[in-house]
Protein backbone atom coordinates (compact mmCIF):
# COMPACT_ATOMS: atom_id res chain seq x y z
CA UNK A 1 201.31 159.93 28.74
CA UNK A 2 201.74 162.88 27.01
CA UNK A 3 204.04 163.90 23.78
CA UNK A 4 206.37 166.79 24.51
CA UNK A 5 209.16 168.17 22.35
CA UNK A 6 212.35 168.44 24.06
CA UNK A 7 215.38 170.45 23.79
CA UNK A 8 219.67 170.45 24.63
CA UNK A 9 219.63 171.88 28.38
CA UNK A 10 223.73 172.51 27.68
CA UNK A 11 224.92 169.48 30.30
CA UNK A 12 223.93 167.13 27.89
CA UNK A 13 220.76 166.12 28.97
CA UNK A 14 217.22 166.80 27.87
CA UNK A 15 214.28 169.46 28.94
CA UNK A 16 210.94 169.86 28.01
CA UNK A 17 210.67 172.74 25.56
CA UNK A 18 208.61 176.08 27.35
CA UNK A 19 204.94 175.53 26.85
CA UNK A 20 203.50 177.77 23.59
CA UNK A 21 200.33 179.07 23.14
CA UNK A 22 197.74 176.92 23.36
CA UNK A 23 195.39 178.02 20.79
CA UNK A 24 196.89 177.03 17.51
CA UNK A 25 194.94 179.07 15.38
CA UNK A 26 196.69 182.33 16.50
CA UNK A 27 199.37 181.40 14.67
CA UNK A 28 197.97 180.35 11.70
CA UNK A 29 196.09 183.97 11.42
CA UNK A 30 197.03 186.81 8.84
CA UNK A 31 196.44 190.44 8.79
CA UNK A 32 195.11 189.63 5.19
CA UNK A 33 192.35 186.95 6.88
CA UNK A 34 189.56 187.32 8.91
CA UNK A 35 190.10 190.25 11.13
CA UNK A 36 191.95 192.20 8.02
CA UNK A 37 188.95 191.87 5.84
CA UNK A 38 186.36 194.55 4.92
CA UNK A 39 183.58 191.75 6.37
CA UNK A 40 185.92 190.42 8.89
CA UNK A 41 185.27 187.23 8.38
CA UNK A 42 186.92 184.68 5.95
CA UNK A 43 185.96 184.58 1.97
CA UNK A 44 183.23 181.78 1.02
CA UNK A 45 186.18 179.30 -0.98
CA UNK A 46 184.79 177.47 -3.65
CA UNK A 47 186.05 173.74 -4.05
CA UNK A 48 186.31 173.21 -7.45
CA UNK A 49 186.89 169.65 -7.59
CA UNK A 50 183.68 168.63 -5.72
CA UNK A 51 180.32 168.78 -7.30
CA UNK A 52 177.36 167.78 -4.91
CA UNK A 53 175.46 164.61 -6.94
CA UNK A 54 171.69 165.51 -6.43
CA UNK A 55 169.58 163.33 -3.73
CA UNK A 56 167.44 162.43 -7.13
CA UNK A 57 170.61 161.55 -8.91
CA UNK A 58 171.86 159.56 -5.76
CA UNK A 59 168.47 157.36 -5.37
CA UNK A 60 168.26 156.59 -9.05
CA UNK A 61 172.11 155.23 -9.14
CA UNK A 62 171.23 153.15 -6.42
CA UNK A 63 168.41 151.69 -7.56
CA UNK A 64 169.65 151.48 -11.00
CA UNK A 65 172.71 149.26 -9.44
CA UNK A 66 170.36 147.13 -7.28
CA UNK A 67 167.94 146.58 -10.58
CA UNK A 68 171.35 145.65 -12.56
CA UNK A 69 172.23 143.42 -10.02
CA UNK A 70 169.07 141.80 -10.11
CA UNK A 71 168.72 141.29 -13.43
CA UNK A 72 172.27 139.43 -13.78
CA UNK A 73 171.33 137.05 -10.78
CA UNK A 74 168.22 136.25 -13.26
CA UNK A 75 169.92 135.96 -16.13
CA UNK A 76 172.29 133.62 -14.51
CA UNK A 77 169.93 131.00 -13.00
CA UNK A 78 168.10 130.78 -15.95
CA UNK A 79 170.71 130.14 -18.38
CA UNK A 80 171.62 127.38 -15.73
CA UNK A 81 175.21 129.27 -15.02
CA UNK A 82 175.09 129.20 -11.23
CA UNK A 83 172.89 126.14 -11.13
């Protein structure tokens, strides 16, 4: 099954609209990107909002959690709360 957009053919009934291009991208292009560019290639964007945590970082959270973890499972069989 495919999805196709259709059209009025004027009797009231339906056709499938003409077939575009198939490579989506050409439309989406600007003489100010890529090809227009001194490099011609796109500019290296910066995502502001995202800043890589470290592998270090990442390891040290996750044992820090699993240590935390442990230590309230202690805590709470000794004191006799989960007993």
């Amino acid at each position: 099954m495919s999805l196709q957009l259709h059209r009025p053919d004027g009797e009231g009934g339906l056709e499938p609209s003409p077939v575009g291009e198939r490579d989506w991208q050409d439309q989406l292009r600007s003489p100010r990107w890529g090809v227009g560019l001194r490099r011609k290639r796109l500019p290296d964007l910066k995502n502001p909002e995202m800043n890589p945590t470290s592998a270090f970082m990442s390891v040290l959270f996750w044992l820090g959690l699993g240590a935390l973890t442990f230590l309230i499972l202690i805590v709470g069989y000794g004191t006799g709360f989960w007993g």
